[in-house]
C-alpha atoms as a PDB file:
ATOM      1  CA  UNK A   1      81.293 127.827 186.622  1.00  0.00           C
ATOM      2  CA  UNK A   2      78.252 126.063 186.458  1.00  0.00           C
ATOM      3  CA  UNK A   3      75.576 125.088 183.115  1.00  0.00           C
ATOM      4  CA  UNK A   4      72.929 127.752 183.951  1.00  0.00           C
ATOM      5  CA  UNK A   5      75.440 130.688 184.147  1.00  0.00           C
ATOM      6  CA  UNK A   6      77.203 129.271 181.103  1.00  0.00           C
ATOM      7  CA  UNK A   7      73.979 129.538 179.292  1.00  0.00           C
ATOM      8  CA  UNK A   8      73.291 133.347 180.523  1.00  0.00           C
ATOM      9  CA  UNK A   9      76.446 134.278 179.600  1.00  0.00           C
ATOM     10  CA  UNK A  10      75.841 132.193 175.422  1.00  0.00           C
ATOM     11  CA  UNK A  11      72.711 134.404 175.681  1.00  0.00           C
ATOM     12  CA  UNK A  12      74.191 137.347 176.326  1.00  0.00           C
ATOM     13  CA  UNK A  13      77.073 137.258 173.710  1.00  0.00           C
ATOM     14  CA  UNK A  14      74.135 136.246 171.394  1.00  0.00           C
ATOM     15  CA  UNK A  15      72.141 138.831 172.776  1.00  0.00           C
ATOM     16  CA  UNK A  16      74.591 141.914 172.357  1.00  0.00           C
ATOM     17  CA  UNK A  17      75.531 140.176 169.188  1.00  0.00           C
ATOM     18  CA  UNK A  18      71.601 141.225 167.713  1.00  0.00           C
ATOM     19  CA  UNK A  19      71.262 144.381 169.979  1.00  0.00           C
ATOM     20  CA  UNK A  20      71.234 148.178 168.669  1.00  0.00           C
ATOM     21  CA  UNK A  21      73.567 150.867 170.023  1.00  0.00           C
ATOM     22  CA  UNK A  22      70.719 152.183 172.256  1.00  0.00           C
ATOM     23  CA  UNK A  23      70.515 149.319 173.884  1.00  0.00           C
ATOM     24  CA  UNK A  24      73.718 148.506 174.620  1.00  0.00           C
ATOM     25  CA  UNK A  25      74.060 151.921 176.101  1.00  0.00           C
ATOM     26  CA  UNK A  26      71.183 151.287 178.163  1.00  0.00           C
ATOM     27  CA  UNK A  27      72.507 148.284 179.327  1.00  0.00           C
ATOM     28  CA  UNK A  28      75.836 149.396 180.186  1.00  0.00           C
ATOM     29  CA  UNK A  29      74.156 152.761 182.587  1.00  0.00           C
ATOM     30  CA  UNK A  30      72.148 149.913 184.277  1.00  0.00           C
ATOM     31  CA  UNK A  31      75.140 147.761 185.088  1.00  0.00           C
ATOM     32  CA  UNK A  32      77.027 151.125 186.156  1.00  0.00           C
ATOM     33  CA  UNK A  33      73.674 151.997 188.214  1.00  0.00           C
ATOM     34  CA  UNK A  34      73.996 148.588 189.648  1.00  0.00           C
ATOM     35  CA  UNK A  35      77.683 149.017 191.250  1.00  0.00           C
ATOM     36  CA  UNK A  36      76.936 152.198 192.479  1.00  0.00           C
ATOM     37  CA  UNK A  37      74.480 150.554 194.521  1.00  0.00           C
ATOM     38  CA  UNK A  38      76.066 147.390 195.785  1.00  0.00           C
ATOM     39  CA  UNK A  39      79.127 150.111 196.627  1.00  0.00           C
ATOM     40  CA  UNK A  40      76.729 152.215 198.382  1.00  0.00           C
ATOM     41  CA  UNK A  41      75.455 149.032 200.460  1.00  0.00           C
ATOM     42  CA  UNK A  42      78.842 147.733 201.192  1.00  0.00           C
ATOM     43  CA  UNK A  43      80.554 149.078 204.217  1.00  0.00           C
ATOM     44  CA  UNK A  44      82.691 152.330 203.468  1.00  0.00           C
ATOM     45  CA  UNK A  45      86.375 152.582 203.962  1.00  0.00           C
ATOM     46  CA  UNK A  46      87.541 153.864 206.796  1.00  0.00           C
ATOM     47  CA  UNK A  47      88.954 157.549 205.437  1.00  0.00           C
ATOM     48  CA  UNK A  48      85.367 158.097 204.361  1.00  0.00           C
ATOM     49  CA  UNK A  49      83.580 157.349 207.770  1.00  0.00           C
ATOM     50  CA  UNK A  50      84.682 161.169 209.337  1.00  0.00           C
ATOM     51  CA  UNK A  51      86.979 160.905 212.713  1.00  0.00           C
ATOM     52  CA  UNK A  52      89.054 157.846 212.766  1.00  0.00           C
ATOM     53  CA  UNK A  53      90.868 156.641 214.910  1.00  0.00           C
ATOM     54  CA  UNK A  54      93.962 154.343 215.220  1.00  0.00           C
ATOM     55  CA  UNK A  55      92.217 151.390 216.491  1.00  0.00           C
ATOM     56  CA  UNK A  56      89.811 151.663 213.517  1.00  0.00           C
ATOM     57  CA  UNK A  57      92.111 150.882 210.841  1.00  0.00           C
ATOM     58  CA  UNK A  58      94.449 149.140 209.541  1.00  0.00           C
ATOM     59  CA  UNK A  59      98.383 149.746 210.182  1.00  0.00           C
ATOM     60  CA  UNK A  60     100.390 152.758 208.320  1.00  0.00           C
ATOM     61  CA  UNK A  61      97.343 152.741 206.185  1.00  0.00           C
ATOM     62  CA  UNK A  62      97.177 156.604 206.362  1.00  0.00           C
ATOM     63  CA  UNK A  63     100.685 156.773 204.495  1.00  0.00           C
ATOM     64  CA  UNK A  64      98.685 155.131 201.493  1.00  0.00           C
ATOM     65  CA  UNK A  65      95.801 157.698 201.648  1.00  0.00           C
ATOM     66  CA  UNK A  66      96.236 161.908 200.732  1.00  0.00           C
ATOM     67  CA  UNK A  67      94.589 163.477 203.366  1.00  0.00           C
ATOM     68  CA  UNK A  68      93.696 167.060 203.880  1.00  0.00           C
ATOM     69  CA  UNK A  69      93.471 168.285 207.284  1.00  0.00           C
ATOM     70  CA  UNK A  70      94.182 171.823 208.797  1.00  0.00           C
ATOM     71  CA  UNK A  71      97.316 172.709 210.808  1.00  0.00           C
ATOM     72  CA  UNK A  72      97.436 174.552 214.136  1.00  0.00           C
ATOM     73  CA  UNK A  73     100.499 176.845 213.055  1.00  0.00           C
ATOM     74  CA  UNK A  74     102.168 177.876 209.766  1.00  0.00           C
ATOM     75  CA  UNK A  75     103.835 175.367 207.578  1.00  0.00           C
ATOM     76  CA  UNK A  76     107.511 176.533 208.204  1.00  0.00           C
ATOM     77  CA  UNK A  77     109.330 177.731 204.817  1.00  0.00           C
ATOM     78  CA  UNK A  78     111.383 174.665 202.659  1.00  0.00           C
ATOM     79  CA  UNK A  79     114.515 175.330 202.546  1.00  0.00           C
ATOM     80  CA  UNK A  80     115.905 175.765 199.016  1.00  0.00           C
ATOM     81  CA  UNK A  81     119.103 176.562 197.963  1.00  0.00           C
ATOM     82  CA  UNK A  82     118.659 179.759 196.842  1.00  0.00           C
ATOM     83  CA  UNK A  83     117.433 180.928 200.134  1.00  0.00           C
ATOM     84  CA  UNK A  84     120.532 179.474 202.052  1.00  0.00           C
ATOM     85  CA  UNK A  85     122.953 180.787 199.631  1.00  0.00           C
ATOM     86  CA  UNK A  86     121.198 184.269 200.273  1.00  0.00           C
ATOM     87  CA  UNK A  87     121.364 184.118 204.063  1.00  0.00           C
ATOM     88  CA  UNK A  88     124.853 182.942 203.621  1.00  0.00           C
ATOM     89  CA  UNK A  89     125.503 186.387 201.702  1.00  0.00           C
ATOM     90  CA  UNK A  90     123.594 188.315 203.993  1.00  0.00           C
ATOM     91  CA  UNK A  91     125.529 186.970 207.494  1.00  0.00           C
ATOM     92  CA  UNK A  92     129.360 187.397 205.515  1.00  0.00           C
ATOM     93  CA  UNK A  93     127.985 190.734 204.506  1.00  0.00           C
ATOM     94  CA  UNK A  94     127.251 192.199 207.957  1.00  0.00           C
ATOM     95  CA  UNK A  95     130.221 189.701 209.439  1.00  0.00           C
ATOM     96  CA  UNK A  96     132.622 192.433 207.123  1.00  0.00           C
ATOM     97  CA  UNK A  97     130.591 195.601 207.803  1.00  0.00           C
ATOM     98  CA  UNK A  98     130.602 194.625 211.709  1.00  0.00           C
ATOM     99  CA  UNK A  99     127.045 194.783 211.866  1.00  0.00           C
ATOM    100  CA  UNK A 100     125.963 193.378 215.541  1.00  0.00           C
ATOM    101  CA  UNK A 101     123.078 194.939 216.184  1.00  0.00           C
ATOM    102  CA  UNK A 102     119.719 192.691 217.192  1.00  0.00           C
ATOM    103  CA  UNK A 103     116.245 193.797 216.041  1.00  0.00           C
ATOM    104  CA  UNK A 104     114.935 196.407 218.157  1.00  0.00           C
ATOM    105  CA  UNK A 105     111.432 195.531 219.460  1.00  0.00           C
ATOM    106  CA  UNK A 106     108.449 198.332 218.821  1.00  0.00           C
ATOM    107  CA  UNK A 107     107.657 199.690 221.349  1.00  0.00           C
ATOM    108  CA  UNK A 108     103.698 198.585 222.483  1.00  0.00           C
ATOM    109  CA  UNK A 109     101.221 201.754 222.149  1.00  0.00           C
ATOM    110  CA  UNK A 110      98.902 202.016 225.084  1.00  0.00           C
ATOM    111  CA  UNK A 111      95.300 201.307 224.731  1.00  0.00           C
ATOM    112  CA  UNK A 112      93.755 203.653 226.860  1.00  0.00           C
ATOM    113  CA  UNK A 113      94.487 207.063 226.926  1.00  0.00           C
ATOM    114  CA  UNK A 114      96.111 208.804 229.615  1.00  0.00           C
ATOM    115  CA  UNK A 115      93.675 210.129 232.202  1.00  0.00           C
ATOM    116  CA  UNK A 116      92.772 213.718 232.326  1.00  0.00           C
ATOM    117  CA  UNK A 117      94.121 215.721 235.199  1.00  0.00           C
ATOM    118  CA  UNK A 118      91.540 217.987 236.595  1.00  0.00           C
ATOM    119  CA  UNK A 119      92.182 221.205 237.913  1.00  0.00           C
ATOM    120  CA  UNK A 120      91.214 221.878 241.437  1.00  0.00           C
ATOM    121  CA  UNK A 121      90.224 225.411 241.768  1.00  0.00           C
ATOM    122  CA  UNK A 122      90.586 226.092 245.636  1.00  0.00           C
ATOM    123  CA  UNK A 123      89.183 230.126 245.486  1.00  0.00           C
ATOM    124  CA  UNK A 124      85.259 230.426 246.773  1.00  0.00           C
ATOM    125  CA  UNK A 125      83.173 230.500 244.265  1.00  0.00           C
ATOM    126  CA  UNK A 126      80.982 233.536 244.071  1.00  0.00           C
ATOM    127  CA  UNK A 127      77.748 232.197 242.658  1.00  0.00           C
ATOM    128  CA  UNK A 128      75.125 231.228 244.803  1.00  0.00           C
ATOM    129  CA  UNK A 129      73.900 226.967 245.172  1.00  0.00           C
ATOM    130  CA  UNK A 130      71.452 227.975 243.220  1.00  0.00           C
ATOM    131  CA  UNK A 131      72.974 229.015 240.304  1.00  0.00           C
ATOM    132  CA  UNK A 132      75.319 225.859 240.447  1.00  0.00           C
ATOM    133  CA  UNK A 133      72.435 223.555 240.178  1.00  0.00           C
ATOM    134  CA  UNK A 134      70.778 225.985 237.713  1.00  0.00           C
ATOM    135  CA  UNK A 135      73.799 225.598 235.564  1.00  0.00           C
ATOM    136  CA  UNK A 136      74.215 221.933 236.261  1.00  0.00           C
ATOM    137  CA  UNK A 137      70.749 220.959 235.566  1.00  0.00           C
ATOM    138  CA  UNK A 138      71.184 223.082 232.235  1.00  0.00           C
ATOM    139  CA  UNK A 139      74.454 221.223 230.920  1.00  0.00           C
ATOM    140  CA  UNK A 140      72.087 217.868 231.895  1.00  0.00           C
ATOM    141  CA  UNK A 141      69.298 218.837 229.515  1.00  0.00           C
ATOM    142  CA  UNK A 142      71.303 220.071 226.849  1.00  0.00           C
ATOM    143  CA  UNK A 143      69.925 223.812 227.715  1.00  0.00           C
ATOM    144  CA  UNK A 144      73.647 225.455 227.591  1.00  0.00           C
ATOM    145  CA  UNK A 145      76.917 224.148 226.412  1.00  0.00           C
ATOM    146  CA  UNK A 146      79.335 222.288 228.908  1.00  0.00           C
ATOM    147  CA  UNK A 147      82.244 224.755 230.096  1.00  0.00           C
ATOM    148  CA  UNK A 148      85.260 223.926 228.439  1.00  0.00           C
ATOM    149  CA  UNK A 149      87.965 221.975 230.329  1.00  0.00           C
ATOM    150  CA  UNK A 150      91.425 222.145 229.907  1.00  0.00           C
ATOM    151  CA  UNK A 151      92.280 219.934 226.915  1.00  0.00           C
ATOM    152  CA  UNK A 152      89.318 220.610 225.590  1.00  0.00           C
ATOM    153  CA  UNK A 153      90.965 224.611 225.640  1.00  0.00           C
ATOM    154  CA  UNK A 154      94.212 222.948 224.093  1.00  0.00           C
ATOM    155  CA  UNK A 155      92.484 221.267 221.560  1.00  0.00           C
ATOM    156  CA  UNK A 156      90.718 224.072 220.294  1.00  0.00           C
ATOM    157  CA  UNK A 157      94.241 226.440 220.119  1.00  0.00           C
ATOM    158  CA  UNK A 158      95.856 223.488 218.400  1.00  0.00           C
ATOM    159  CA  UNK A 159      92.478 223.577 215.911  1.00  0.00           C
ATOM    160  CA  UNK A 160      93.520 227.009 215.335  1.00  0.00           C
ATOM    161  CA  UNK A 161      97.160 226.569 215.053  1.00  0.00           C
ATOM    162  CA  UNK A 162      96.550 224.143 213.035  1.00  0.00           C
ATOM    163  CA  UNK A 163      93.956 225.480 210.116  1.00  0.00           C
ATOM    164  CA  UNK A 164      96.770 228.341 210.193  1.00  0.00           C
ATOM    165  CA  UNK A 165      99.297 226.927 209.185  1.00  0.00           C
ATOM    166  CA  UNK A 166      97.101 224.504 206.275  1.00  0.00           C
ATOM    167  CA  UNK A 167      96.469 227.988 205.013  1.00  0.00           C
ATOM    168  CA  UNK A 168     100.123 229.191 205.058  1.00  0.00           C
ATOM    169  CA  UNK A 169     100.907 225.896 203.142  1.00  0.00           C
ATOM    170  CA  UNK A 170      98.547 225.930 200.589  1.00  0.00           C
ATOM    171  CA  UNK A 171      99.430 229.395 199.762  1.00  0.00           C
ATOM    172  CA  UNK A 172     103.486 228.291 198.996  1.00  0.00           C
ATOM    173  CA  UNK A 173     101.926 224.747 197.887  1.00  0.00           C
ATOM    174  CA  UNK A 174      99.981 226.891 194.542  1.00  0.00           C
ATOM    175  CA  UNK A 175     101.143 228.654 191.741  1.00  0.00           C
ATOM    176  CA  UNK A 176      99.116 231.487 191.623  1.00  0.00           C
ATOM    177  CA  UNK A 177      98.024 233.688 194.369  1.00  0.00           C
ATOM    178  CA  UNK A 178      95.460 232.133 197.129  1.00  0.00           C
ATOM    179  CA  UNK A 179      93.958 234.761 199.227  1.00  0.00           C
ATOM    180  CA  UNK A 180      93.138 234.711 203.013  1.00  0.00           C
ATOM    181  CA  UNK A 181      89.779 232.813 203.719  1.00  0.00           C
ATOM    182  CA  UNK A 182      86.706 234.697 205.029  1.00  0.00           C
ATOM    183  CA  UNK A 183      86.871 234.015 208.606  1.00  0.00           C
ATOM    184  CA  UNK A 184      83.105 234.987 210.442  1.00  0.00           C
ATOM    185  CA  UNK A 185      83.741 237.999 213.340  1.00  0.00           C
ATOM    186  CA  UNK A 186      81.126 239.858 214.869  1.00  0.00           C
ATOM    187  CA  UNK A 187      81.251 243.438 214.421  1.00  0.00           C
ATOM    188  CA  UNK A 188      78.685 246.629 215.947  1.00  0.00           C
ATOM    189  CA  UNK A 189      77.480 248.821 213.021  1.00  0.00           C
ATOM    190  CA  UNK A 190      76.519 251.874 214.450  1.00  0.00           C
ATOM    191  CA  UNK A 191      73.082 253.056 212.343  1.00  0.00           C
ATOM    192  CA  UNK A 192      74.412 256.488 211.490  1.00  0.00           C
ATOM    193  CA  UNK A 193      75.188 257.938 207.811  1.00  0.00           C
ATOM    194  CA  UNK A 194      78.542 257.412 206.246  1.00  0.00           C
ATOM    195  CA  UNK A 195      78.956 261.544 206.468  1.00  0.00           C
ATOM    196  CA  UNK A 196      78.309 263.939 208.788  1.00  0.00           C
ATOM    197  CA  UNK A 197      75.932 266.706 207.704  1.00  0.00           C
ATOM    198  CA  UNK A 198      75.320 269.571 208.410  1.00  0.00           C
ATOM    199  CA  UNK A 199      72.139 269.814 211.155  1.00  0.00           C
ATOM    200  CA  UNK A 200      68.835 272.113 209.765  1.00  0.00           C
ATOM    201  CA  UNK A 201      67.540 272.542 213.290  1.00  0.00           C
ATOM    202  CA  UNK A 202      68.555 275.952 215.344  1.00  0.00           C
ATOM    203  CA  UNK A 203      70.612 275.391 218.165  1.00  0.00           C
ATOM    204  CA  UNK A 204      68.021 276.657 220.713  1.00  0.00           C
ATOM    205  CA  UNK A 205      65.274 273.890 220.392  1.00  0.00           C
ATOM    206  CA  UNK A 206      63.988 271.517 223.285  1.00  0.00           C
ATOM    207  CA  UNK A 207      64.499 267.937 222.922  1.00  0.00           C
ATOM    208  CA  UNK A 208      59.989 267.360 222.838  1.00  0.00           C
ATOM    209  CA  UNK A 209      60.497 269.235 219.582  1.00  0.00           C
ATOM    210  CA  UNK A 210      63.235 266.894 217.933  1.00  0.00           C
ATOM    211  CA  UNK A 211      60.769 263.972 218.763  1.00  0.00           C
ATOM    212  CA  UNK A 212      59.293 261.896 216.131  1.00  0.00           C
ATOM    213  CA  UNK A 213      55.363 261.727 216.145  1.00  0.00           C
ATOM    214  CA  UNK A 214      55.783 257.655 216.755  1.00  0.00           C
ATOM    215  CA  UNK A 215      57.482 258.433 219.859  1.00  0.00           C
ATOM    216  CA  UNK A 216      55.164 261.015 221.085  1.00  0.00           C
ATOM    217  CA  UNK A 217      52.049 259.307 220.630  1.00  0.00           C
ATOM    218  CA  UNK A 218      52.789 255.417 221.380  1.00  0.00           C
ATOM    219  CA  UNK A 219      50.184 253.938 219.389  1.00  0.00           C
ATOM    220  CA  UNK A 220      48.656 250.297 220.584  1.00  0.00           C
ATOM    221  CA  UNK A 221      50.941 247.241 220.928  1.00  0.00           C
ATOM    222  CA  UNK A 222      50.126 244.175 218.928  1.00  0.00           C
ATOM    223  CA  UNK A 223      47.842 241.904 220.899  1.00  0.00           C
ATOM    224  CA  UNK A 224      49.912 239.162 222.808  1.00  0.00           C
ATOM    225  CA  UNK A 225      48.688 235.494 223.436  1.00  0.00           C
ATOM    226  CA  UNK A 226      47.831 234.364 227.001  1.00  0.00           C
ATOM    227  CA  UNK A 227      51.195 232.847 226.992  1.00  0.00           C
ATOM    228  CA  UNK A 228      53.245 235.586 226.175  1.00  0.00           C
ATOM    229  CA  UNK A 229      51.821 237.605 228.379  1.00  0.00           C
ATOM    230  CA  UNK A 230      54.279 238.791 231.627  1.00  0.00           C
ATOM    231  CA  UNK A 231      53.471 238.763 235.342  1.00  0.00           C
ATOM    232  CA  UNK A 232      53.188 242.404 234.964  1.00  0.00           C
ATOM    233  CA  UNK A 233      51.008 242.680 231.783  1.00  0.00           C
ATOM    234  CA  UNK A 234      48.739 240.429 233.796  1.00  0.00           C
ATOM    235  CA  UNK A 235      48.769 242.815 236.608  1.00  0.00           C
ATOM    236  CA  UNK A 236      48.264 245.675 234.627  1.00  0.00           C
ATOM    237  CA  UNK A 237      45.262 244.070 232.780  1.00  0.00           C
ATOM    238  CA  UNK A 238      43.672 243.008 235.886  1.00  0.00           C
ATOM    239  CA  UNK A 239      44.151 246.083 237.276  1.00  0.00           C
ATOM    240  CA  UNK A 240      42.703 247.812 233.815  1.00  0.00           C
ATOM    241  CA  UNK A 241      39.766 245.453 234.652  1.00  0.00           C
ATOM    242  CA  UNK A 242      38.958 247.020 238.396  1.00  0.00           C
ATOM    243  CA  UNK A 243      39.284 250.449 237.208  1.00  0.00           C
ATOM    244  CA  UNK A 244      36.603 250.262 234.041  1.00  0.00           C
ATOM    245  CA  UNK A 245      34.578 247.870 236.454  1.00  0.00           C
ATOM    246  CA  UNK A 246      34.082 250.599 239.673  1.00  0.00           C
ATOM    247  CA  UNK A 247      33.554 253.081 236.904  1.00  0.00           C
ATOM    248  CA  UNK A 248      30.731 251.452 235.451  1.00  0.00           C
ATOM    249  CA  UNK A 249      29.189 249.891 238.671  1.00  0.00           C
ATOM    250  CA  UNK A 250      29.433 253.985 239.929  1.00  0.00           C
ATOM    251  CA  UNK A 251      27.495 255.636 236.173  1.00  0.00           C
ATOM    252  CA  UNK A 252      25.058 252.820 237.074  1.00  0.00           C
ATOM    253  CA  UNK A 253      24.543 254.277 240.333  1.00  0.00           C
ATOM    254  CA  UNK A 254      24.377 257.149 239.854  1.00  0.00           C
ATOM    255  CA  UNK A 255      21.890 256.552 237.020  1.00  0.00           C
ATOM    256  CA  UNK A 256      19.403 254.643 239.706  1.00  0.00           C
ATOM    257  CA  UNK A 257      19.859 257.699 242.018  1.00  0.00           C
ATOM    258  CA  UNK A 258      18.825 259.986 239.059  1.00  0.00           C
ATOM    259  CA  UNK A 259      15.994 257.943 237.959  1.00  0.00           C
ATOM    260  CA  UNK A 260      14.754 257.615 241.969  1.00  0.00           C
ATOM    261  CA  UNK A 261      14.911 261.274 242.491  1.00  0.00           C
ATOM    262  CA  UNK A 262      12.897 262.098 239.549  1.00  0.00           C
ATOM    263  CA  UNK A 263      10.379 259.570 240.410  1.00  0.00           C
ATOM    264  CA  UNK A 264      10.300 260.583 243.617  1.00  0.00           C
ATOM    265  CA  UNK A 265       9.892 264.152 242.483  1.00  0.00           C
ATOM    266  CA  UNK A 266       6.954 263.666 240.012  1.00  0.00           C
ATOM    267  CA  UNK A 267       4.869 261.587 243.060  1.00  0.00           C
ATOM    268  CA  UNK A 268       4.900 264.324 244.959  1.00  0.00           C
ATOM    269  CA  UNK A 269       3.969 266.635 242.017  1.00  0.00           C
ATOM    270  CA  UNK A 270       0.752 264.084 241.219  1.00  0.00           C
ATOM    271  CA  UNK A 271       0.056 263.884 245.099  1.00  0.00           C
ATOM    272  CA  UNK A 272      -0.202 267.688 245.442  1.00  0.00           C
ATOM    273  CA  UNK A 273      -2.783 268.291 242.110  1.00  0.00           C
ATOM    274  CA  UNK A 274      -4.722 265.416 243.242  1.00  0.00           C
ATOM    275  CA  UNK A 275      -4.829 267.412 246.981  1.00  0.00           C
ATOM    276  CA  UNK A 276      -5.859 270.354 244.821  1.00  0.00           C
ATOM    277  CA  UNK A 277      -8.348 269.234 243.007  1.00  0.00           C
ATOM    278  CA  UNK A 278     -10.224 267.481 245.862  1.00  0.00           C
ATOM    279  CA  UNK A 279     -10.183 270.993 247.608  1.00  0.00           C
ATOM    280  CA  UNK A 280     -11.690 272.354 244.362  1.00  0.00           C
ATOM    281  CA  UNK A 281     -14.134 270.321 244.300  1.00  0.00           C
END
C-alpha cells in the first residue's frame, strides 16, 4: 500500500472520528451509490444476459444457479409412500374381488349434427309457377312465414309434449292445488242474446219492413285518400266525372240556344215596328 493512500485512509478514520450521524449516513448511500454503478458498468453474468447458451458459459455452472423456466408437459406426480401403499391396496383389493375390467373409453360426440333428410314429394303440385315464386319471393322478404319442415313439425309436438308434462309435474311436485294454465284458443261468438225472446213483429211482414233505416238509406262513406282508393272507386269516380260533365256542357247549351232564340225573336220584333213606323210616316 503506498504513502498517499495511507494518508487518505489516517484522514478518513480522523475524519469519521469528528463527523455527525448525518454524515456518515450520507457517506455510506454514496459509497452504496458508487457500487451500484461500477456493478452496472461491469459486464453481467451470464444467467442475467437472457438466452444462453452452452458455449457462453462456464461448465455445470447452471447446477449452481436456480433457474425458472417453463415446461412443455406436466411435472409427473412424486412418488410418496403414501401413494404407493394406496395403489398397493387398491391392486390386492380388485386382485381378491377379480376385478379385470380396463377403463372403458367415452365414446366421442359428433360435432355436426346429422343432416336433415328431406322429403321428396313426387304428386304434381296444383298451384300455378306463379304462385310458387309468389310464395318464394314472400318467405325471401320476410312477407309470410317459412312452411314448416319435418323436424321442425317434431319439434314443435315434442314442445307440446313437453310443456305437458312440466305441468303434470308441477301439479304432484306442490302441496296445494295448481290449476290448469290459460292456454289462448280462438273461438266464434255468435252476436246474438244469451235468451231467446219472444219476437213483437207479426208473422206476415216483408223483409223491407224489418230493415233498419241505416240500411235503407246508405248514407256517404268516409272520404278515402288517393291511395286507398281501388281500381274500381277510380272507375266509378271518373265515370261520376263524365256524367256531371255532359250534363253541364248540355244546360249550357241549351241555355245559348234559349238566349239565341230570344234574341233572335226580339230582332225581328224591332225590325217589324221600325217597318211600321216608316210606312206611317
Amino acid at each position: 500500500m503506498d504513502d498517499a493512500q495511507k494518508d487518505d485512509i489516517d484522514v478518513d478514520t480522523q475524519d469519521n472520528g469528528t463527523r455527525s450521524t448525518h454524515e456518515k449516513q450520507l457517506l455510506q448511500i454514496q459509497s452504496e451509490i458508487e457500487q451500484m454503478e461500477r456493478e452496472n458498468m461491469e459486464p453481467k453474468s451470464w444467467f442475467m444476459q437472457g438466452e444462453v447458451t452452452a458455449a457462453k458459459r462456464p461448465r455445470n455452472s447452471a447446477l449452481e444457479v436456480d433457474l425458472d423456466f417453463e415446461h412443455n408437459a406436466k411435472p409427473p406426480p412424486v412418488d410418496t409412500q403414501e401413494m404407493l401403499v394406496s395403489l398397493e391396496d387398491l391392486m390386492k383389493k380388485r386382485i381378491i374381488e377379480g376385478q379385470f375390467d380396463d377403463v372403458q373409453r367415452a365414446p366421442s360426440l359428433p360435432s355436426k349434427p346429422p343432416r336433415e333428410l328431406k322429403e321428396m314429394d313426387e304428386s304434381k303440385s296444383k298451384k300455378g309457377l306463379a304462385e310458387i315464386y309468389e310464395e318464394e319471393y314472400a318467405q325471401k322478404t320476410g312477407l309470410a312465414p317459412a312452411p314448416l319442415t319435418f323436424s321442425d313439425e317434431h319439434k314443435k309436438e315434442a314442445t307440446i309434449l313437453f310443456k305437458k308434462l312440466c305441468m303434470k309435474l308441477d301439479a304432484l311436485s306442490h302441496f296445494h292445488f295448481a290449476p290448469k294454465p290459460v292456454i289462448e284458443d280462438m273461438s266464434i261468438q255468435a252476436n246474438v242474446p244469451a235468451l231467446a225472446m219472444e219476437e213483437i213483429a207479426p208473422l206476415a211482414v216483408s223483409d223491407a219492413a224489418m230493415l233498419a233505416p241505416e240500411e235503407v238509406f246508405k248514407g256517404k262513406s268516409d272520404i278515402k285518400e288517393e291511395t286507398e282508393l281501388t281500381q274500381e272507386d277510380r272507375k266509378r269516380r271518373r265515370a261520376s266525372k263524365k256524367r256531371k260533365f255532359k250534363a253541364e256542357t248540355a244546360k249550357r247549351e241549351a241555355k245559348k240556344m234559349h238566349q239565341n232564340a230570344a234574341a233572335s225573336q226580339s230582332n225581328d220584333k224591332s225590325g217589324k215596328e221600325d217597318i211600321l213606323k216608316e210606312l206611317r210616316d
